[in-house]
PDBML (XML) file of the C-alpha atoms, coordinates in Angstrom:
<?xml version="1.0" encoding="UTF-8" ?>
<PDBx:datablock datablockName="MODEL"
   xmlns:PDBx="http://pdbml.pdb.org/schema/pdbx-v50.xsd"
   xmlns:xsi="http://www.w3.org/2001/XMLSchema-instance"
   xsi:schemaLocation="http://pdbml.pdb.org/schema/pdbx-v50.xsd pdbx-v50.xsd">
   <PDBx:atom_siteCategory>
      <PDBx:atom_site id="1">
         <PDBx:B_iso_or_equiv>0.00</PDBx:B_iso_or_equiv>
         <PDBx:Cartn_x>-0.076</PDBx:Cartn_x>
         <PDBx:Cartn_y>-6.150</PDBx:Cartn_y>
         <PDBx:Cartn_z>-5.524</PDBx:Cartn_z>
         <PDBx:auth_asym_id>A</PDBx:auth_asym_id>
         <PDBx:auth_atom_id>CA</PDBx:auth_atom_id>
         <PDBx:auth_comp_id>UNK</PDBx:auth_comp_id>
         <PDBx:auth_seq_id>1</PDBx:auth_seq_id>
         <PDBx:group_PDB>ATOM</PDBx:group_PDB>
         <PDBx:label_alt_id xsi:nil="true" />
         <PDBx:label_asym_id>A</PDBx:label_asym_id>
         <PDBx:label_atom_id>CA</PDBx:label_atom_id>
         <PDBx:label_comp_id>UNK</PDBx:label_comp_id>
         <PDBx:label_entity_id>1</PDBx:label_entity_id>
         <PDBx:label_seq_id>1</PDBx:label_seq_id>
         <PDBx:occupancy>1.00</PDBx:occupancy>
         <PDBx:pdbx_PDB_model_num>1</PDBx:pdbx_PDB_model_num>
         <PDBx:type_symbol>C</PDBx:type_symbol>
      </PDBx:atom_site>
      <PDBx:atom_site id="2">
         <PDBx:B_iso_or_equiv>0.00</PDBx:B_iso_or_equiv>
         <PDBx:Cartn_x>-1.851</PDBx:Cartn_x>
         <PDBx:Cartn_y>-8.319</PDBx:Cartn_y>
         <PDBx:Cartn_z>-2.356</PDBx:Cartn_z>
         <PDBx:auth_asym_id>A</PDBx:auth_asym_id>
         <PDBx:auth_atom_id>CA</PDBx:auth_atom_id>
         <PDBx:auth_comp_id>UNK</PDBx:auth_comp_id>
         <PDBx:auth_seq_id>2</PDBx:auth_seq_id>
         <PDBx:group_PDB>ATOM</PDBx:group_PDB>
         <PDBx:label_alt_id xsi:nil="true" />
         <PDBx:label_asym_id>A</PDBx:label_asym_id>
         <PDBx:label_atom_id>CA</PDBx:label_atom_id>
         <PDBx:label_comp_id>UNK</PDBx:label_comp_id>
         <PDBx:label_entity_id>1</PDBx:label_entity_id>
         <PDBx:label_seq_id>2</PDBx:label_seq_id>
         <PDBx:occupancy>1.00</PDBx:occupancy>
         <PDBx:pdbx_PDB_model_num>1</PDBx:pdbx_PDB_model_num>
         <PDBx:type_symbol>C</PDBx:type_symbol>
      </PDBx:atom_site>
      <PDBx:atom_site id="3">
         <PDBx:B_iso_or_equiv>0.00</PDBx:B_iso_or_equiv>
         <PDBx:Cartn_x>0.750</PDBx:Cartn_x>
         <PDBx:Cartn_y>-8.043</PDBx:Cartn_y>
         <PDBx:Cartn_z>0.208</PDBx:Cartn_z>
         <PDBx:auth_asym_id>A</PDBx:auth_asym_id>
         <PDBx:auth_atom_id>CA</PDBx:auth_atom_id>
         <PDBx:auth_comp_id>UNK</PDBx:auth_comp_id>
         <PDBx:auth_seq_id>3</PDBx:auth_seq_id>
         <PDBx:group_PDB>ATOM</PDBx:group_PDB>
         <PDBx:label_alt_id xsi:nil="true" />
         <PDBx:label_asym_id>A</PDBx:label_asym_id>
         <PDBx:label_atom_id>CA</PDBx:label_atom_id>
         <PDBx:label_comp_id>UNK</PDBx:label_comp_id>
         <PDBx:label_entity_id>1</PDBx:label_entity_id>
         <PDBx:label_seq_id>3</PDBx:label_seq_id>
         <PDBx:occupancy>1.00</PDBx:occupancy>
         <PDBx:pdbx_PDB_model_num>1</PDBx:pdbx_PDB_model_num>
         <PDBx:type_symbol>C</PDBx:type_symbol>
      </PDBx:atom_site>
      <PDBx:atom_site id="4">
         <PDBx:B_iso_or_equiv>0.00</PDBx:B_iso_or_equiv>
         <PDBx:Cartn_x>-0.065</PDBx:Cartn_x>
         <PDBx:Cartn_y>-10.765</PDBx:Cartn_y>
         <PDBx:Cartn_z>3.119</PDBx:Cartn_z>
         <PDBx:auth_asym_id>A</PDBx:auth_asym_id>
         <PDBx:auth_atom_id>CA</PDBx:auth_atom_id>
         <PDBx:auth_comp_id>UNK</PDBx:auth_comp_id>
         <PDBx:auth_seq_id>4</PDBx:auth_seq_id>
         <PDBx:group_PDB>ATOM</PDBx:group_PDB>
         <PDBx:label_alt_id xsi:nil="true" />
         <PDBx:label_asym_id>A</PDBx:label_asym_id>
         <PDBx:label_atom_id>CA</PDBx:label_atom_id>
         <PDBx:label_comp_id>UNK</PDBx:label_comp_id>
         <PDBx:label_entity_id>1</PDBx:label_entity_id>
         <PDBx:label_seq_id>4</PDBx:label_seq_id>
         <PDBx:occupancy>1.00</PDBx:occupancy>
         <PDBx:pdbx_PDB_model_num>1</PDBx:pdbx_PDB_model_num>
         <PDBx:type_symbol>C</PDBx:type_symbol>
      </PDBx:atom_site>
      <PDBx:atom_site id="5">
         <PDBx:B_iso_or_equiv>0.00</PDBx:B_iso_or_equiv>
         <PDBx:Cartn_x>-1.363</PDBx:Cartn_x>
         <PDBx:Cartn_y>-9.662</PDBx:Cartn_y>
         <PDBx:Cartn_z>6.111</PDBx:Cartn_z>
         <PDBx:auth_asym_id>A</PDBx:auth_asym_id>
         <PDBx:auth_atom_id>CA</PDBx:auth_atom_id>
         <PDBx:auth_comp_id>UNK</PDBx:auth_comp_id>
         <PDBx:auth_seq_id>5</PDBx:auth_seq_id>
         <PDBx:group_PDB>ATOM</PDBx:group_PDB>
         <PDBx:label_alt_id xsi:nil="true" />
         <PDBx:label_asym_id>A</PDBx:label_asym_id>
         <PDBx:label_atom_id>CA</PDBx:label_atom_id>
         <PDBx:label_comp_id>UNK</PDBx:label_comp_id>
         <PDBx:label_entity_id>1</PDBx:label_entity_id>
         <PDBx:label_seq_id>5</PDBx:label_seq_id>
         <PDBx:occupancy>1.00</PDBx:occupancy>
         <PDBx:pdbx_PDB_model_num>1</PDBx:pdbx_PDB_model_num>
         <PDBx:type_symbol>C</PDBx:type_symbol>
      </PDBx:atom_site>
      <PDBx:atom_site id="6">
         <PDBx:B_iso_or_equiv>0.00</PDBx:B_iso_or_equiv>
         <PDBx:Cartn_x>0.752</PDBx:Cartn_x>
         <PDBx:Cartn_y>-8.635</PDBx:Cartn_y>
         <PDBx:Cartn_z>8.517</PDBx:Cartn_z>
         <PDBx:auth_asym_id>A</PDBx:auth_asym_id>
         <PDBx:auth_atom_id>CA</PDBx:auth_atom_id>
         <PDBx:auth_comp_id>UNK</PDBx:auth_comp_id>
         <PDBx:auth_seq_id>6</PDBx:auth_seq_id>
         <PDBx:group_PDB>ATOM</PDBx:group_PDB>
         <PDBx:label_alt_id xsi:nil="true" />
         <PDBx:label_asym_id>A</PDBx:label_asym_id>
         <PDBx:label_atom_id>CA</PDBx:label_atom_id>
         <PDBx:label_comp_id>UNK</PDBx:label_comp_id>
         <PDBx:label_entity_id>1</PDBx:label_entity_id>
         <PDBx:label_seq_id>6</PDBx:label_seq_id>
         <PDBx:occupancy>1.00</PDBx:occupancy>
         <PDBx:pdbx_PDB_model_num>1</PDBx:pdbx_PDB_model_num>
         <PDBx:type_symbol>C</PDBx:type_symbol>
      </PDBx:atom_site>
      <PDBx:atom_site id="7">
         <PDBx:B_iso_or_equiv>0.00</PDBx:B_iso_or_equiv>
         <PDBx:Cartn_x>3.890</PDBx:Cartn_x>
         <PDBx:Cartn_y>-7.858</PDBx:Cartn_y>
         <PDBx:Cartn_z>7.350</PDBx:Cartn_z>
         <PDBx:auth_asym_id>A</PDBx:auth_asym_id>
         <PDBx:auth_atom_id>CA</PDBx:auth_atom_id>
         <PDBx:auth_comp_id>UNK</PDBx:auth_comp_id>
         <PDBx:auth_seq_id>7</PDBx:auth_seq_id>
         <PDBx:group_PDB>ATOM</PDBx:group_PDB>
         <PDBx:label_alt_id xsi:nil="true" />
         <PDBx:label_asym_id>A</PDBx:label_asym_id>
         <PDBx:label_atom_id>CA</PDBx:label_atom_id>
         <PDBx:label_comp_id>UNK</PDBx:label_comp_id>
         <PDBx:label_entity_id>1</PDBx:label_entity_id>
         <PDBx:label_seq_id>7</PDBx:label_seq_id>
         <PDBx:occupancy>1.00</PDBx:occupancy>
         <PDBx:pdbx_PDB_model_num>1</PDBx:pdbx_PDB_model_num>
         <PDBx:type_symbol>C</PDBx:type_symbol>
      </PDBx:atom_site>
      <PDBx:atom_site id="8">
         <PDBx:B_iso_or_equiv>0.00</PDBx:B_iso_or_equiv>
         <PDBx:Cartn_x>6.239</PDBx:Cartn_x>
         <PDBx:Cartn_y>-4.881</PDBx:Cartn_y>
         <PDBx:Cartn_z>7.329</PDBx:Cartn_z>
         <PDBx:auth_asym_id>A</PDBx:auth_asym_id>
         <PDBx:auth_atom_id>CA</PDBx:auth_atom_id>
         <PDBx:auth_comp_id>UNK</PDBx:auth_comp_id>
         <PDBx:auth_seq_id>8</PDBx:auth_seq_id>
         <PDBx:group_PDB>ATOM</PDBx:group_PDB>
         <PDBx:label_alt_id xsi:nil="true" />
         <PDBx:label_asym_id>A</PDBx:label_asym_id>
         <PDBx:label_atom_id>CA</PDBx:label_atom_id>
         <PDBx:label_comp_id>UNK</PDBx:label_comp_id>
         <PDBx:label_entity_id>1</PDBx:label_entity_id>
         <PDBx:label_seq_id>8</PDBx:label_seq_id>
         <PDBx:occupancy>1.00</PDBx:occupancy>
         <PDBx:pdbx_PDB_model_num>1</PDBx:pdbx_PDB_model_num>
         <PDBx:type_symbol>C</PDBx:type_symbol>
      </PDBx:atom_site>
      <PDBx:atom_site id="9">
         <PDBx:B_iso_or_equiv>0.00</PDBx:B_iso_or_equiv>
         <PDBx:Cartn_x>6.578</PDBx:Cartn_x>
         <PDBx:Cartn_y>-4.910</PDBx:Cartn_y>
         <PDBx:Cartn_z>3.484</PDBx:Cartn_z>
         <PDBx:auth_asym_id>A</PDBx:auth_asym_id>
         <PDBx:auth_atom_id>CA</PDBx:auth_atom_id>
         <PDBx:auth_comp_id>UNK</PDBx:auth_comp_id>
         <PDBx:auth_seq_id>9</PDBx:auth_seq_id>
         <PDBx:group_PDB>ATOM</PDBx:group_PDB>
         <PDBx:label_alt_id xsi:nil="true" />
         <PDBx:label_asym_id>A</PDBx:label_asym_id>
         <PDBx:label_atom_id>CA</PDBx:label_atom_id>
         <PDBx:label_comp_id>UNK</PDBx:label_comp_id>
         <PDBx:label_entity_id>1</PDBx:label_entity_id>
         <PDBx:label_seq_id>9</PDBx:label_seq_id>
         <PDBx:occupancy>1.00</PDBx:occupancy>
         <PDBx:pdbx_PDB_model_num>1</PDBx:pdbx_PDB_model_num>
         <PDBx:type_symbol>C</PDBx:type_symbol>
      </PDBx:atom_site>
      <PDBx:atom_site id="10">
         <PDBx:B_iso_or_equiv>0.00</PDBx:B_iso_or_equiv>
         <PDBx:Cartn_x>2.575</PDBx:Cartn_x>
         <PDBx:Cartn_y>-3.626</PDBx:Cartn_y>
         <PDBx:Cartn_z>4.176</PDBx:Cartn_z>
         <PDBx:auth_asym_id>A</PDBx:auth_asym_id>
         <PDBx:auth_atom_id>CA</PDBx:auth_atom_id>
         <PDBx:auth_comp_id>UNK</PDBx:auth_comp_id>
         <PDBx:auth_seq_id>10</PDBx:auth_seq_id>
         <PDBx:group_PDB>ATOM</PDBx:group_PDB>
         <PDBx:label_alt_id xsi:nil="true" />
         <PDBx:label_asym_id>A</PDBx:label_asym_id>
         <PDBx:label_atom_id>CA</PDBx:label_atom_id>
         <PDBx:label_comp_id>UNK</PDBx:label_comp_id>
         <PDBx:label_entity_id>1</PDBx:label_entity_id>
         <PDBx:label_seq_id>10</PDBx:label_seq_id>
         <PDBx:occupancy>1.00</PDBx:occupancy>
         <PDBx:pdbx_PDB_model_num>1</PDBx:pdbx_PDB_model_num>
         <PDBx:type_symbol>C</PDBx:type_symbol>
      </PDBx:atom_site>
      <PDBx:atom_site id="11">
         <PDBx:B_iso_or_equiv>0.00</PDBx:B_iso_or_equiv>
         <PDBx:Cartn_x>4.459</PDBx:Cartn_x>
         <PDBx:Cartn_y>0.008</PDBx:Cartn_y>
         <PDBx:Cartn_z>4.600</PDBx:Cartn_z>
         <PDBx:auth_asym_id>A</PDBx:auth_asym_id>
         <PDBx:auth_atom_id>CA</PDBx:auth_atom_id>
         <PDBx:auth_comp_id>UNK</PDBx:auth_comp_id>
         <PDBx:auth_seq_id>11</PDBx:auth_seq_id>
         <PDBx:group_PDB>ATOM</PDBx:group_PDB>
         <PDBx:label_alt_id xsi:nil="true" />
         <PDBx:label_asym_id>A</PDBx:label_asym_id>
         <PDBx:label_atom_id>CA</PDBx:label_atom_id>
         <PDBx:label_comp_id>UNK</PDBx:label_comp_id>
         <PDBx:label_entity_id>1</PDBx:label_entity_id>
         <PDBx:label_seq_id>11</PDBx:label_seq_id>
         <PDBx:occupancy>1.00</PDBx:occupancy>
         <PDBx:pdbx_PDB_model_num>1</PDBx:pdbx_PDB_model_num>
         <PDBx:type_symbol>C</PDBx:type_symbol>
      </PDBx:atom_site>
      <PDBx:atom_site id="12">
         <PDBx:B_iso_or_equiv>0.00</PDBx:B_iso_or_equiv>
         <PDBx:Cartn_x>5.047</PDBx:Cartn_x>
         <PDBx:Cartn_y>-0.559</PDBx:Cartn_y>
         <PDBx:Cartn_z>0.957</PDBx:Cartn_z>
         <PDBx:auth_asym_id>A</PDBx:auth_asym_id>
         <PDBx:auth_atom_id>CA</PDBx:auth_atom_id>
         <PDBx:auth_comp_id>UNK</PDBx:auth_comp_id>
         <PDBx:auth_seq_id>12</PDBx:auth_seq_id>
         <PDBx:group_PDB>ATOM</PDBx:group_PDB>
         <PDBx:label_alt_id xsi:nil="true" />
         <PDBx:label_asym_id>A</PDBx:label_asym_id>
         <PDBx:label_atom_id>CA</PDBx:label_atom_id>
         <PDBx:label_comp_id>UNK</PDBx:label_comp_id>
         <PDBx:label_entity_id>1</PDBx:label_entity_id>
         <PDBx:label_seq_id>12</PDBx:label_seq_id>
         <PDBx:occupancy>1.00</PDBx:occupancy>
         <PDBx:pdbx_PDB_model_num>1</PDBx:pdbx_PDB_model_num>
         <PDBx:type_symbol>C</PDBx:type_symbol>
      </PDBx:atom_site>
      <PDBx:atom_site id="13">
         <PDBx:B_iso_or_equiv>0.00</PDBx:B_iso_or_equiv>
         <PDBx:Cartn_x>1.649</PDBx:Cartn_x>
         <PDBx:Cartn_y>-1.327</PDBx:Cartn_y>
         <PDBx:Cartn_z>-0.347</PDBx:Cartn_z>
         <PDBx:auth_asym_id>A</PDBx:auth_asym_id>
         <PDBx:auth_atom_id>CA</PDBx:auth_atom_id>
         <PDBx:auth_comp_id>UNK</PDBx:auth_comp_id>
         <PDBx:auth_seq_id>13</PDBx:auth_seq_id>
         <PDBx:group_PDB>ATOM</PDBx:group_PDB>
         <PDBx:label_alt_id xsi:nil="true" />
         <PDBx:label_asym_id>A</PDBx:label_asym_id>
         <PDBx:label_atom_id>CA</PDBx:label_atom_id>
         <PDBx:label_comp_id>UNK</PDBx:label_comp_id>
         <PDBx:label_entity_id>1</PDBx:label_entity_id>
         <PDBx:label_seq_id>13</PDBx:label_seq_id>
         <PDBx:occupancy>1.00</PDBx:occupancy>
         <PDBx:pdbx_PDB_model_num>1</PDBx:pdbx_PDB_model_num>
         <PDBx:type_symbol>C</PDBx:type_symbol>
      </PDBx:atom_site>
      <PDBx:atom_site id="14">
         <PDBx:B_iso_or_equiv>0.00</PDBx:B_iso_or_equiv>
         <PDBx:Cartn_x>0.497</PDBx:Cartn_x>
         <PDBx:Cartn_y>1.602</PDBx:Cartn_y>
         <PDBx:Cartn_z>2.267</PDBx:Cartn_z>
         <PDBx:auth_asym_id>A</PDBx:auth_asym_id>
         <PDBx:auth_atom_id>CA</PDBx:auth_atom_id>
         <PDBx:auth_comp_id>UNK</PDBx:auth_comp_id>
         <PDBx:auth_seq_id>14</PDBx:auth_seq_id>
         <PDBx:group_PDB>ATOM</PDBx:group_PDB>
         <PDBx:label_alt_id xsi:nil="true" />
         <PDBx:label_asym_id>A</PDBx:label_asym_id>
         <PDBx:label_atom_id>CA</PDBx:label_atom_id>
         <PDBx:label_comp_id>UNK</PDBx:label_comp_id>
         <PDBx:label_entity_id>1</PDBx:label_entity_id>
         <PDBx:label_seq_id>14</PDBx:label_seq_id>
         <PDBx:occupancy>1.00</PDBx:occupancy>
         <PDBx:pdbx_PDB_model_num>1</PDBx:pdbx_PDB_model_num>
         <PDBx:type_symbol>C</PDBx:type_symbol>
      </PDBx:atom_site>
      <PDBx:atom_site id="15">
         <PDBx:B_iso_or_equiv>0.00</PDBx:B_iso_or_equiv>
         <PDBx:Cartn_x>2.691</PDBx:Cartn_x>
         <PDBx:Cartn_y>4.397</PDBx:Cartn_y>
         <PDBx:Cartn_z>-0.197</PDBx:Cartn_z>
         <PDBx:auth_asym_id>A</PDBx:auth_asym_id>
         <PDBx:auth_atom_id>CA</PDBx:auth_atom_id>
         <PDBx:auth_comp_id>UNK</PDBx:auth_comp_id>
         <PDBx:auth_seq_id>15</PDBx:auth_seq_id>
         <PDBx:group_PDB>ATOM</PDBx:group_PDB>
         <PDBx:label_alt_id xsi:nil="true" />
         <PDBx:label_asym_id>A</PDBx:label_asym_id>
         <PDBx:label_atom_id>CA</PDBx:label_atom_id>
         <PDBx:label_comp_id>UNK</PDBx:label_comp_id>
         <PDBx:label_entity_id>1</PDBx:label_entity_id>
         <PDBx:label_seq_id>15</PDBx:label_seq_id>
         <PDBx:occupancy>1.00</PDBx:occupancy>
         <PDBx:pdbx_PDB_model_num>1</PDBx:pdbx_PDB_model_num>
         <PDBx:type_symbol>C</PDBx:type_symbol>
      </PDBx:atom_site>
      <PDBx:atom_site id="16">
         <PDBx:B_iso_or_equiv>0.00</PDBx:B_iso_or_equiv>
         <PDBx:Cartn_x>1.353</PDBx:Cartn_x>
         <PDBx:Cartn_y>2.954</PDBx:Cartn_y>
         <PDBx:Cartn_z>-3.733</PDBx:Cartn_z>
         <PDBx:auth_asym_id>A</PDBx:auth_asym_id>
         <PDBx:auth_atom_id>CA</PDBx:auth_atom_id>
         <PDBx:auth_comp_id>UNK</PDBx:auth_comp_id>
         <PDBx:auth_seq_id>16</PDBx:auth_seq_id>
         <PDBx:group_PDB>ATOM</PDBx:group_PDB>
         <PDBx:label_alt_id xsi:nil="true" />
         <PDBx:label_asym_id>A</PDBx:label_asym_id>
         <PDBx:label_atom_id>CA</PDBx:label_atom_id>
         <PDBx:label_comp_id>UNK</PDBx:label_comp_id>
         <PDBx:label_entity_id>1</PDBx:label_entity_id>
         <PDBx:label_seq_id>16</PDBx:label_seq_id>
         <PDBx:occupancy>1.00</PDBx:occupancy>
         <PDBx:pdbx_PDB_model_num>1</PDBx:pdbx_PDB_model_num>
         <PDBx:type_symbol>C</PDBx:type_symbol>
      </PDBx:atom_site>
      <PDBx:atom_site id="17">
         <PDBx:B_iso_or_equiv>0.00</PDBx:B_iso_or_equiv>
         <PDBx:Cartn_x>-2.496</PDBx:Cartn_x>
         <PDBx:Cartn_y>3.317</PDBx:Cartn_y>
         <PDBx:Cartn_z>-1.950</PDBx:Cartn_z>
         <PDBx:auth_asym_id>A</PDBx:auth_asym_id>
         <PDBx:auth_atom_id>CA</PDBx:auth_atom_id>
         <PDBx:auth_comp_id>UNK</PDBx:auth_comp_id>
         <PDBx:auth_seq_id>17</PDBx:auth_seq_id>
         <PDBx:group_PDB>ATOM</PDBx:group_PDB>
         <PDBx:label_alt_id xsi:nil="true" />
         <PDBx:label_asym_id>A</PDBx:label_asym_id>
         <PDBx:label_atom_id>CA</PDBx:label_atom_id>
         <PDBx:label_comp_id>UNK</PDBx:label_comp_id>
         <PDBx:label_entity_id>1</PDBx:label_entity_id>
         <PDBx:label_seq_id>17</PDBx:label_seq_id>
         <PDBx:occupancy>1.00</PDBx:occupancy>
         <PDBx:pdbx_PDB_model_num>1</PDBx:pdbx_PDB_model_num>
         <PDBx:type_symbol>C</PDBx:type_symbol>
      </PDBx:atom_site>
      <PDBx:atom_site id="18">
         <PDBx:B_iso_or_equiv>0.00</PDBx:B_iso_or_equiv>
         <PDBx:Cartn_x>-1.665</PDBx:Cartn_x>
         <PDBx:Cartn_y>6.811</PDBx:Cartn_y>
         <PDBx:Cartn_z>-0.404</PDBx:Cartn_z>
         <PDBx:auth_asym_id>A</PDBx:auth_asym_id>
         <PDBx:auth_atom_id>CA</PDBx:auth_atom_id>
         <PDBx:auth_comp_id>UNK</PDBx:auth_comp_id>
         <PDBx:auth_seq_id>18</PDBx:auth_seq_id>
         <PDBx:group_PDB>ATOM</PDBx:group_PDB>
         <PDBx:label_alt_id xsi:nil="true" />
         <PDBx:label_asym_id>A</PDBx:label_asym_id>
         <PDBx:label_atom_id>CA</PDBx:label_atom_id>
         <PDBx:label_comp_id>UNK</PDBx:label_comp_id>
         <PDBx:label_entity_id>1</PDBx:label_entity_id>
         <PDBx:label_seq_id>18</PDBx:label_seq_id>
         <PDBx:occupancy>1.00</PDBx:occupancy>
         <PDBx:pdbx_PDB_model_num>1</PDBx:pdbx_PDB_model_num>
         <PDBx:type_symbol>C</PDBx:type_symbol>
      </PDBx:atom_site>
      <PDBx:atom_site id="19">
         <PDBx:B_iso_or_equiv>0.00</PDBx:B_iso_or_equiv>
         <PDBx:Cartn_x>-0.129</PDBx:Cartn_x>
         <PDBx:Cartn_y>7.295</PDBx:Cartn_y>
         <PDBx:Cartn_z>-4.008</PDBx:Cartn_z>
         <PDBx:auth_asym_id>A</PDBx:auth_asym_id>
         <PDBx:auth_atom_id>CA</PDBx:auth_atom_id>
         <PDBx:auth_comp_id>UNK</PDBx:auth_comp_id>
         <PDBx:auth_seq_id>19</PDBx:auth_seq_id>
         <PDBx:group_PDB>ATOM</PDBx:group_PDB>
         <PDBx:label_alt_id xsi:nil="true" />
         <PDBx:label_asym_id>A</PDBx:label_asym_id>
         <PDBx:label_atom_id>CA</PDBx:label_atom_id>
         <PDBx:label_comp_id>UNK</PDBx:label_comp_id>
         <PDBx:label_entity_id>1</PDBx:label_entity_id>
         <PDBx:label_seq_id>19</PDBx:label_seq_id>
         <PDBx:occupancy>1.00</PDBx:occupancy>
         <PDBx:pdbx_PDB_model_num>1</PDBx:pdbx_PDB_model_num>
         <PDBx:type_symbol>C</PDBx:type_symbol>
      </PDBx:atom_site>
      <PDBx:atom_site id="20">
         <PDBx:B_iso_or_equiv>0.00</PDBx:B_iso_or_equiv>
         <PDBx:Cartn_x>-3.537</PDBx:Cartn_x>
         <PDBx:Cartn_y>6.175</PDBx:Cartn_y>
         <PDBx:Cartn_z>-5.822</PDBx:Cartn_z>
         <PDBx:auth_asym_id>A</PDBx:auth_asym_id>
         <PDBx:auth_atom_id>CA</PDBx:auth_atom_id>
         <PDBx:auth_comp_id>UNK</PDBx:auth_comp_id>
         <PDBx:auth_seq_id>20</PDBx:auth_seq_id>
         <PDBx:group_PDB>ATOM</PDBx:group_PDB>
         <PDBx:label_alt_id xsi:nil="true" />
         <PDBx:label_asym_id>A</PDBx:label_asym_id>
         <PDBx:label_atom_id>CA</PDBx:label_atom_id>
         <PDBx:label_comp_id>UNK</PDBx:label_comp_id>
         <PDBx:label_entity_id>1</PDBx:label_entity_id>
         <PDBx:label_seq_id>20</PDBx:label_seq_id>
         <PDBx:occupancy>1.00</PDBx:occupancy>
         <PDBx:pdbx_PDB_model_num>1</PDBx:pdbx_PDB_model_num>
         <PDBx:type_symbol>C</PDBx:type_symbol>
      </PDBx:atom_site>
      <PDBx:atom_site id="21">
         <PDBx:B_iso_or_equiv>0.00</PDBx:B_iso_or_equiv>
         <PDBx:Cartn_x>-6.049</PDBx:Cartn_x>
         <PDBx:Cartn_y>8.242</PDBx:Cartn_y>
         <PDBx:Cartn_z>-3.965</PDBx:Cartn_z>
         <PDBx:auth_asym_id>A</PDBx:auth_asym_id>
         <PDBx:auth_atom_id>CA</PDBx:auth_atom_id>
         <PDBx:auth_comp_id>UNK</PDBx:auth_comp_id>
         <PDBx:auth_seq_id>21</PDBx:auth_seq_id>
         <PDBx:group_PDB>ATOM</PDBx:group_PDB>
         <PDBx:label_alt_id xsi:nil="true" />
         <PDBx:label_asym_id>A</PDBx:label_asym_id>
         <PDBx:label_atom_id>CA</PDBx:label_atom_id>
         <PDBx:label_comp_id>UNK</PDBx:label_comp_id>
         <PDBx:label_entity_id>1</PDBx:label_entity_id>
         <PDBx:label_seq_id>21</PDBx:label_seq_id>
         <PDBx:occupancy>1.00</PDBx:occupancy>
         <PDBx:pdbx_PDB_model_num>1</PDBx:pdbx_PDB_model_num>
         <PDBx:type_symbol>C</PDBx:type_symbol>
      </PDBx:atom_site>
      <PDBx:atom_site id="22">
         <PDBx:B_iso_or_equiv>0.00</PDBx:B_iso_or_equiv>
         <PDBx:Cartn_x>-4.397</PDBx:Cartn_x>
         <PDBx:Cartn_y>11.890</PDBx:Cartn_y>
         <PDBx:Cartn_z>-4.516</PDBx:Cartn_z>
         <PDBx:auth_asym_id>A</PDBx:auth_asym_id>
         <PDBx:auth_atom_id>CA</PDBx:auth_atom_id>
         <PDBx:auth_comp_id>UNK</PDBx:auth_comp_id>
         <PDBx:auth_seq_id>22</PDBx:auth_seq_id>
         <PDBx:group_PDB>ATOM</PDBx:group_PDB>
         <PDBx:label_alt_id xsi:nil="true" />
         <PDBx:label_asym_id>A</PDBx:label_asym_id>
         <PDBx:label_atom_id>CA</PDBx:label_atom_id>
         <PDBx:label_comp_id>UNK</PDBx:label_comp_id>
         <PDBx:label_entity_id>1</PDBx:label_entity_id>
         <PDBx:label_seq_id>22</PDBx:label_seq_id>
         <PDBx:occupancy>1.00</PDBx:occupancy>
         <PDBx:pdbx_PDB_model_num>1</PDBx:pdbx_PDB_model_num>
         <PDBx:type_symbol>C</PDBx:type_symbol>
      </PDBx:atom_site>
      <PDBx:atom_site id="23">
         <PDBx:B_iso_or_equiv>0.00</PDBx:B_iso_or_equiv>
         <PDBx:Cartn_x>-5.797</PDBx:Cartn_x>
         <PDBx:Cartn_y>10.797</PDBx:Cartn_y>
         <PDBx:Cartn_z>-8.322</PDBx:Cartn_z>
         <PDBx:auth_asym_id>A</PDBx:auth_asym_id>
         <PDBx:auth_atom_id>CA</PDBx:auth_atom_id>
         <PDBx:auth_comp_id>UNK</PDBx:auth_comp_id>
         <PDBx:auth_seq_id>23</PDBx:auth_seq_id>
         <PDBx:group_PDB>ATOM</PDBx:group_PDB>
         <PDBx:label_alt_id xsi:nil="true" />
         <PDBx:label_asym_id>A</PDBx:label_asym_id>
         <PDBx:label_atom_id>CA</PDBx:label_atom_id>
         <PDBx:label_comp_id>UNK</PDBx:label_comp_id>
         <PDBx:label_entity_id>1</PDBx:label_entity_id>
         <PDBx:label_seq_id>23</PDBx:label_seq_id>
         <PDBx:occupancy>1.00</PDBx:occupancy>
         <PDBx:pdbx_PDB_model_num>1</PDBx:pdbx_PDB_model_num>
         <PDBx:type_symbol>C</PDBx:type_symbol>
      </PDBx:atom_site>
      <PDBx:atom_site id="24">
         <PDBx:B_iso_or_equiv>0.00</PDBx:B_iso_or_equiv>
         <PDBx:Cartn_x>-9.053</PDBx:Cartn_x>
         <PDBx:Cartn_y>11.246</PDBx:Cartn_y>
         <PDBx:Cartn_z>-6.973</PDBx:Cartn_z>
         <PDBx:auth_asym_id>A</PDBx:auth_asym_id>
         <PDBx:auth_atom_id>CA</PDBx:auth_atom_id>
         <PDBx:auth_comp_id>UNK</PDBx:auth_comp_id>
         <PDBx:auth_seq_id>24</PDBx:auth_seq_id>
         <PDBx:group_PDB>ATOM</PDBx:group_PDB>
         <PDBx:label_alt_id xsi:nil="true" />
         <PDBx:label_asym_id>A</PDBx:label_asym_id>
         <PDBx:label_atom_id>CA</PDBx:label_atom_id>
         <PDBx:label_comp_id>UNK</PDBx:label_comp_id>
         <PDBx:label_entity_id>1</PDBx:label_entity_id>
         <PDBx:label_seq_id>24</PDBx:label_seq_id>
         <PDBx:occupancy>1.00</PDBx:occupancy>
         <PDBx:pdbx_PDB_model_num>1</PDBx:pdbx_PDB_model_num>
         <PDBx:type_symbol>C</PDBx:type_symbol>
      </PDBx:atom_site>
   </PDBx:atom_siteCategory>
</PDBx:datablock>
């Protein structure tokens, strides 16, 4: 999901990418 830049809700987006690279 493209989450505007800047906004709080980034923190979000931040997780779900965090999330998606221990797969690697």
């Amino acid at each position: 999901v493209i989450h505007p830049y800047p906004t709080q809700a980034e923190g979000i987006k931040k997780a779900a990418d965090a999330y998606r690279r221990t797969l690697l």
